[in-house]
N, C-alpha and C. Protein backbone atom coordinates (compact mmCIF):
# COMPACT_ATOMS: atom_id res chain seq x y z
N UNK A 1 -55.89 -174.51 -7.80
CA UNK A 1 -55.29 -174.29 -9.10
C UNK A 1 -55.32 -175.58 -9.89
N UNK A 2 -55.81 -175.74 -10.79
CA UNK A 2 -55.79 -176.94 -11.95
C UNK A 2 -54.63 -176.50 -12.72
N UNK A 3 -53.79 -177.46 -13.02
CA UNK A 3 -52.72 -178.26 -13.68
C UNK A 3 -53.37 -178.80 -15.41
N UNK A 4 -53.00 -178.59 -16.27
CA UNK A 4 -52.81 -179.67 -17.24
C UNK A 4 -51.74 -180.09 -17.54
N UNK A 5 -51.66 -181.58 -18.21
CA UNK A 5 -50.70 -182.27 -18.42
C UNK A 5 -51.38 -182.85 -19.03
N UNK A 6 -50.30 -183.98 -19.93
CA UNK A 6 -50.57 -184.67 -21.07
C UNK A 6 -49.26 -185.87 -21.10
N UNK A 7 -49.49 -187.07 -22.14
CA UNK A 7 -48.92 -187.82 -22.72
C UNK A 7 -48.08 -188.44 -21.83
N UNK A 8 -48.54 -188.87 -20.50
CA UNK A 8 -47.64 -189.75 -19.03
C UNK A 8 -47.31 -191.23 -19.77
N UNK A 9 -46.32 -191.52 -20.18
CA UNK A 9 -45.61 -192.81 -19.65
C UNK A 9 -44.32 -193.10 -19.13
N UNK A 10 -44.88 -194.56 -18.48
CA UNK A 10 -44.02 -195.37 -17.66
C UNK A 10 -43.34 -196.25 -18.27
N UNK A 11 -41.86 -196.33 -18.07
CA UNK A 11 -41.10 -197.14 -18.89
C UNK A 11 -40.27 -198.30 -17.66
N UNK A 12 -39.91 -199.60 -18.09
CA UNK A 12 -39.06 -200.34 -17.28
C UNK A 12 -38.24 -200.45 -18.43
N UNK A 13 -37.04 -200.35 -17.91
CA UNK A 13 -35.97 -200.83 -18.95
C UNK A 13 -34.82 -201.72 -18.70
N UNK A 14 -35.24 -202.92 -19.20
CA UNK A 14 -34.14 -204.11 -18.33
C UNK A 14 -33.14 -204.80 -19.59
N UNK A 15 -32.58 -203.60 -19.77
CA UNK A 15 -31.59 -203.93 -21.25
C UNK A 15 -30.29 -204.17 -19.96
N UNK A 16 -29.46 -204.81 -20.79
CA UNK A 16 -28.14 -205.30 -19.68
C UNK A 16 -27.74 -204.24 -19.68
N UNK A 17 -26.93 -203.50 -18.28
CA UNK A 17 -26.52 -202.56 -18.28
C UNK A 17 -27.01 -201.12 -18.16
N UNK A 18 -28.39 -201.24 -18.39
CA UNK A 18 -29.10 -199.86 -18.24
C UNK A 18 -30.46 -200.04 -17.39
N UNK A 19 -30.59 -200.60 -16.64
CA UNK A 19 -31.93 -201.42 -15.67
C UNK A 19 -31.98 -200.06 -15.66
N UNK A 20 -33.35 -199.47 -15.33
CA UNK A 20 -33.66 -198.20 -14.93
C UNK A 20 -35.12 -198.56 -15.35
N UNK A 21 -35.96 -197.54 -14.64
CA UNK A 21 -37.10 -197.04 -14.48
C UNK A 21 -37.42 -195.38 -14.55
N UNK A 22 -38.65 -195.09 -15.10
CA UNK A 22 -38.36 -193.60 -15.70
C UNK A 22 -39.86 -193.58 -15.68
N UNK A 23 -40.66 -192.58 -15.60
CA UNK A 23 -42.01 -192.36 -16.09
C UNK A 23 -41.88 -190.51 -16.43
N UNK A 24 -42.36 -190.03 -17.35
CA UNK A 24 -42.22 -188.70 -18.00
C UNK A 24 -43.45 -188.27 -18.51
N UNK A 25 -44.02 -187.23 -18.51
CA UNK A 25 -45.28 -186.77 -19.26
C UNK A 25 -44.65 -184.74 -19.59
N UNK A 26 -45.74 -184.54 -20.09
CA UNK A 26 -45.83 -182.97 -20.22
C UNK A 26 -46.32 -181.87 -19.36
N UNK A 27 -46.19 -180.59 -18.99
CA UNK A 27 -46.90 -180.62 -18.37
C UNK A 27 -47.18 -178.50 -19.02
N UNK A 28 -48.15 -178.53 -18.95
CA UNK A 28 -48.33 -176.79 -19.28
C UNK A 28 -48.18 -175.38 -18.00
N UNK A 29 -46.78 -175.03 -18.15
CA UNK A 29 -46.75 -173.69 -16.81
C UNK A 29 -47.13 -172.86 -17.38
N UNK A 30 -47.10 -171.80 -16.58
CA UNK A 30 -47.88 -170.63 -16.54
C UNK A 30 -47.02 -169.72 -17.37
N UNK A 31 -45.72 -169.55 -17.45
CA UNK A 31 -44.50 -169.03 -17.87
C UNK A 31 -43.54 -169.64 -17.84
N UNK A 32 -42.45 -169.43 -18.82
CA UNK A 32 -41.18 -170.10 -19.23
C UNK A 32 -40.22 -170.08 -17.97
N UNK A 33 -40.69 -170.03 -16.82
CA UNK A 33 -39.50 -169.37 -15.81
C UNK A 33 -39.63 -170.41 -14.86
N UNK A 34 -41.13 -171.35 -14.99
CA UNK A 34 -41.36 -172.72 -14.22
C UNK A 34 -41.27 -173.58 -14.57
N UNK A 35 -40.03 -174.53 -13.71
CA UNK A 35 -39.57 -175.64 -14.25
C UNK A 35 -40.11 -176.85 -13.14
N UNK A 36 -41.16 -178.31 -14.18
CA UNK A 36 -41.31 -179.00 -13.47
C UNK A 36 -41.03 -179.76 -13.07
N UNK A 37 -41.17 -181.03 -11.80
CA UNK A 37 -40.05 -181.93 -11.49
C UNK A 37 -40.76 -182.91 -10.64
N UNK A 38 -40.62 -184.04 -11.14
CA UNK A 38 -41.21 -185.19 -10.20
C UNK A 38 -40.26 -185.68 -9.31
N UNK A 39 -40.93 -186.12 -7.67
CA UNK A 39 -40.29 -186.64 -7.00
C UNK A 39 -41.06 -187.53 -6.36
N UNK A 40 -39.70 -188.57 -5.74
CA UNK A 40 -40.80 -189.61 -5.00
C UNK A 40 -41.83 -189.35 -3.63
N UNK A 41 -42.55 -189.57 -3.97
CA UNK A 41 -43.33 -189.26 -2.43
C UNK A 41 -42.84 -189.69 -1.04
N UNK A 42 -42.70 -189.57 0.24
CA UNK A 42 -42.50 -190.28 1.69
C UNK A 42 -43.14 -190.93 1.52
N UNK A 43 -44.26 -191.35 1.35
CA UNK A 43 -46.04 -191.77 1.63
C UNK A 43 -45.84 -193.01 0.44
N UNK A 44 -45.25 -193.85 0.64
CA UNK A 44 -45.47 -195.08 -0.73
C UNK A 44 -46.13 -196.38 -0.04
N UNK A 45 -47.21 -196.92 -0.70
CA UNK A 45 -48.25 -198.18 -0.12
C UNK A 45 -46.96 -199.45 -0.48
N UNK A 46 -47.49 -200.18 -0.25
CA UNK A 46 -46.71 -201.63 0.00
C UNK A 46 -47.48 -202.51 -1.61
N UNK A 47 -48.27 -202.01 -2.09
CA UNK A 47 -48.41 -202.67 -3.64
C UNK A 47 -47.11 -202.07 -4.34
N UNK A 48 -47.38 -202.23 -5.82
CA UNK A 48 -46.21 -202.26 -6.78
C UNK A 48 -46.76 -200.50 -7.15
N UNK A 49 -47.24 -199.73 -7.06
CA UNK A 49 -47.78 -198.54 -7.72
C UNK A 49 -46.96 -197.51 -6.66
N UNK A 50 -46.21 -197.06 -7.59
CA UNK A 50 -45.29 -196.40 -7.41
C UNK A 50 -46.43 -194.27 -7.20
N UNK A 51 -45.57 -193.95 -6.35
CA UNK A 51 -46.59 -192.43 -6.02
C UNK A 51 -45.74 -191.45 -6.40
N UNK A 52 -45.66 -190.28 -6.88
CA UNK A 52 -44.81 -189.56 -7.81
C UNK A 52 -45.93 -188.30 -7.34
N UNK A 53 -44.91 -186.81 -6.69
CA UNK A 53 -45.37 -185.45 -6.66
C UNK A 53 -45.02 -184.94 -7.21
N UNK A 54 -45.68 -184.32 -8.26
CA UNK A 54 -45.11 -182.89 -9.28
C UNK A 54 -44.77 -181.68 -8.41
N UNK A 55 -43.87 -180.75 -8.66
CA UNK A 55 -43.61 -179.79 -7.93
C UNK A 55 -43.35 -179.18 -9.06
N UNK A 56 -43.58 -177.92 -9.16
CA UNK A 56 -43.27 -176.54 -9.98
C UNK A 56 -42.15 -175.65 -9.23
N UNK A 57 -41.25 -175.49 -9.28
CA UNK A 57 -40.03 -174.73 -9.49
C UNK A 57 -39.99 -173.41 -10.22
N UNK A 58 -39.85 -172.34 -9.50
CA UNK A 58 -39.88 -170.91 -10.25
C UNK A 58 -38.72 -170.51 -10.11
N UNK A 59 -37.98 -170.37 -11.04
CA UNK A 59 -36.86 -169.37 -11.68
C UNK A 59 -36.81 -167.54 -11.04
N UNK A 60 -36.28 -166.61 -10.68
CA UNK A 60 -36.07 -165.68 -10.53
C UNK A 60 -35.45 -164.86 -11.68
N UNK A 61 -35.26 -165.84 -12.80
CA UNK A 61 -34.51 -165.10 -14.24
C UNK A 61 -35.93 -164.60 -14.40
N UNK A 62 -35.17 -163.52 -15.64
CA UNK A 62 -36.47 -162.98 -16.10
C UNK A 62 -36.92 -163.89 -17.52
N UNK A 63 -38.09 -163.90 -17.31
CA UNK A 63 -39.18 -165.18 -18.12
C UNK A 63 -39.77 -164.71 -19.25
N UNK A 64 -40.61 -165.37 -20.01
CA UNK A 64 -41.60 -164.93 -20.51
C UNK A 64 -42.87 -164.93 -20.52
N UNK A 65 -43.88 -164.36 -20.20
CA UNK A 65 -45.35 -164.78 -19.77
C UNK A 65 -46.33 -165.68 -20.69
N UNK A 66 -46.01 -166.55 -20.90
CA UNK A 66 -46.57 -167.34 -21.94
C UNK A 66 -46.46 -168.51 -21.70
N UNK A 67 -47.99 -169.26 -21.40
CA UNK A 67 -47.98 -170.87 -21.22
C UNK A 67 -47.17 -171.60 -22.44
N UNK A 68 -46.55 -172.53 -21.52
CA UNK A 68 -45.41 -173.50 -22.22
C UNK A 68 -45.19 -174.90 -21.74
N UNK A 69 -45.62 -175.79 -22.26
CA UNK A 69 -45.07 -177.10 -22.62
C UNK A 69 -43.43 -177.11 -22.28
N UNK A 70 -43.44 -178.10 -21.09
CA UNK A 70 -42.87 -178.97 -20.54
C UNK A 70 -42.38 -180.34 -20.01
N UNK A 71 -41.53 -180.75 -20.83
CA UNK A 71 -41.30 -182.02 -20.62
C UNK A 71 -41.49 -182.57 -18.95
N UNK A 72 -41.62 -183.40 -18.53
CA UNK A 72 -40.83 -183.74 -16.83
C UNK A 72 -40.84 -184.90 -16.57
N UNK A 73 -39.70 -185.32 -16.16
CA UNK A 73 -39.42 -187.09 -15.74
C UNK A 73 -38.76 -187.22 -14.58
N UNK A 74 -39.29 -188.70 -13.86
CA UNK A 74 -38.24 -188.87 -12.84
C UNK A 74 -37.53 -190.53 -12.99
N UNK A 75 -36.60 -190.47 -13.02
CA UNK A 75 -35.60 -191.85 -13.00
C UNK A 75 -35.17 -192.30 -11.91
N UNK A 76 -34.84 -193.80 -12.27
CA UNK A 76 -34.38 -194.29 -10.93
C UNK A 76 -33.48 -195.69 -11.63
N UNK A 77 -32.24 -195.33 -11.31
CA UNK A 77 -31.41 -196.41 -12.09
C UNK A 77 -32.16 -197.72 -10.78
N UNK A 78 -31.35 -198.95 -11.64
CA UNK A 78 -31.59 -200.45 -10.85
C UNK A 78 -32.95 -201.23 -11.38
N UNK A 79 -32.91 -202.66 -11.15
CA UNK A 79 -34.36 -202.94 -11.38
C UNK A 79 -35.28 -202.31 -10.81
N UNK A 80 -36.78 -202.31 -11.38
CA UNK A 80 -37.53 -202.18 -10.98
C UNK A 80 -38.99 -203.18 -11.04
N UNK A 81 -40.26 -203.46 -10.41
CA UNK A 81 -41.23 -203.87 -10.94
C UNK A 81 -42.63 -203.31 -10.56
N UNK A 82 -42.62 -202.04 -11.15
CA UNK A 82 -43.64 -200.80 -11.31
C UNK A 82 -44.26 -201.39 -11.50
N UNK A 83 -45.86 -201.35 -11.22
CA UNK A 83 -46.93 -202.09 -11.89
C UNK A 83 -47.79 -200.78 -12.49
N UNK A 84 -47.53 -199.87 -11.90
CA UNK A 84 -47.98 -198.46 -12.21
C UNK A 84 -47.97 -197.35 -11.70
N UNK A 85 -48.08 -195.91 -11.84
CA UNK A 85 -47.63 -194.63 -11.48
C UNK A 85 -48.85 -193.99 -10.92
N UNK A 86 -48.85 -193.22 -9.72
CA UNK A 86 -50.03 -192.13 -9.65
C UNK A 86 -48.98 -191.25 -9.18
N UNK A 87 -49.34 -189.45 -10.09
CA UNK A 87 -48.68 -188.59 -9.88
C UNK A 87 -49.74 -187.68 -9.60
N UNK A 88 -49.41 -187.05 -8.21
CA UNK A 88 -49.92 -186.41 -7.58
C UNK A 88 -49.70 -184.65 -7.71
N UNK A 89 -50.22 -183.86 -7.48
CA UNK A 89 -49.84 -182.25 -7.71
C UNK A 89 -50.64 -181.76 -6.16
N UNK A 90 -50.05 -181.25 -5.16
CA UNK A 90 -51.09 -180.58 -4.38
C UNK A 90 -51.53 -181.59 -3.65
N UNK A 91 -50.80 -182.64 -3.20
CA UNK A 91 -51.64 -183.56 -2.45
C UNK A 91 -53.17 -184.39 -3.15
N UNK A 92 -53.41 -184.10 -4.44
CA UNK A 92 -54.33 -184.63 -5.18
C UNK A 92 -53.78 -185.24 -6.49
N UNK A 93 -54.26 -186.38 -6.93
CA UNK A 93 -54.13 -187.42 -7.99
C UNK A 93 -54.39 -186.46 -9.07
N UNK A 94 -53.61 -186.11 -9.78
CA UNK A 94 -53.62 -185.53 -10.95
C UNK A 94 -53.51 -187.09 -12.63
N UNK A 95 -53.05 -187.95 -12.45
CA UNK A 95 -53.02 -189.12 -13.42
C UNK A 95 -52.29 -190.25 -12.31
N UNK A 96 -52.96 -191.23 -13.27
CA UNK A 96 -52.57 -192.94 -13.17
C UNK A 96 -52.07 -193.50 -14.73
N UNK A 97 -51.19 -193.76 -14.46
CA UNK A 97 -50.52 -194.75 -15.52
C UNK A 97 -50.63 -196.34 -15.34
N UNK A 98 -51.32 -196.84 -15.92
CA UNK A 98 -51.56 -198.06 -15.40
C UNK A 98 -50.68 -198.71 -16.43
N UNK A 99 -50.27 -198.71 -17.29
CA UNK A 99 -49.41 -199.60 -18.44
C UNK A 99 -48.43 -199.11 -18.94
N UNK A 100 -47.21 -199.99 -17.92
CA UNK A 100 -46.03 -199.53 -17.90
C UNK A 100 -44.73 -200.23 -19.14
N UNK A 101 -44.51 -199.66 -19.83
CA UNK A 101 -43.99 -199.92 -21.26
C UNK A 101 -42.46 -201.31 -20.36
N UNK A 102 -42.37 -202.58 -21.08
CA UNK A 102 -41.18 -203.07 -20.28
C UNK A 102 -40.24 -203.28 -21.66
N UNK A 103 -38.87 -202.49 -21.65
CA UNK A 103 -37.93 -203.02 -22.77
C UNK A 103 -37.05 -203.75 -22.32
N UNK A 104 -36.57 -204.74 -23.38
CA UNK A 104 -35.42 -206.02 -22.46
C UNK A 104 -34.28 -205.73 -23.87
């Protein structure tokens, strides 16, 4: 099954008080009833590139059958020093974010 998605960035945010790390993109389901959700992988290398699995989440409400645009992010309060993101779907590299936005 191919996935699209769109518009992935990675943010560091080292404002006093709000240190956090976040990376978010879009992503297109099949119906309004799948909600997506990044999580961290078990499987993380010892560089700075952080590994991120999309998972799709299905609802049992009743939906509507119509592809839909979806936000999805995952956070992580505290410093961080991401050098960059690969988010995976299915055990396969779906994007790399290599330029990770830093606000102070």
């Amino acid at each position: 099954m191919s996935i699209k998605t769109k518009n992935w960035t990675a943010q560091i945010d080292r404002m006093p008080g709000a240190a956090s790390f976040r990376a978010f993109g879009t992503v297109t389901v099949a119906h309004t009833g799948i909600t997506p959700k990044l999580v961290m992988t078990d499987i993380q290398d010892k560089s700075l590139d952080l590994r991120l699995e999309l998972l799709l989440e299905t609802s049992n409400d009743v939906s509507l059958p119509v592809e839909t645009d979806k936000v999805v992010e995952y956070k992580a309060l505290g410093n961080s020093n991401v050098s960059g993101v690969s988010i995976f779907y299915k055990g396969e590299q779906i994007h790399h974010i290599d330029d990770v936005l830093i606000t102070h």
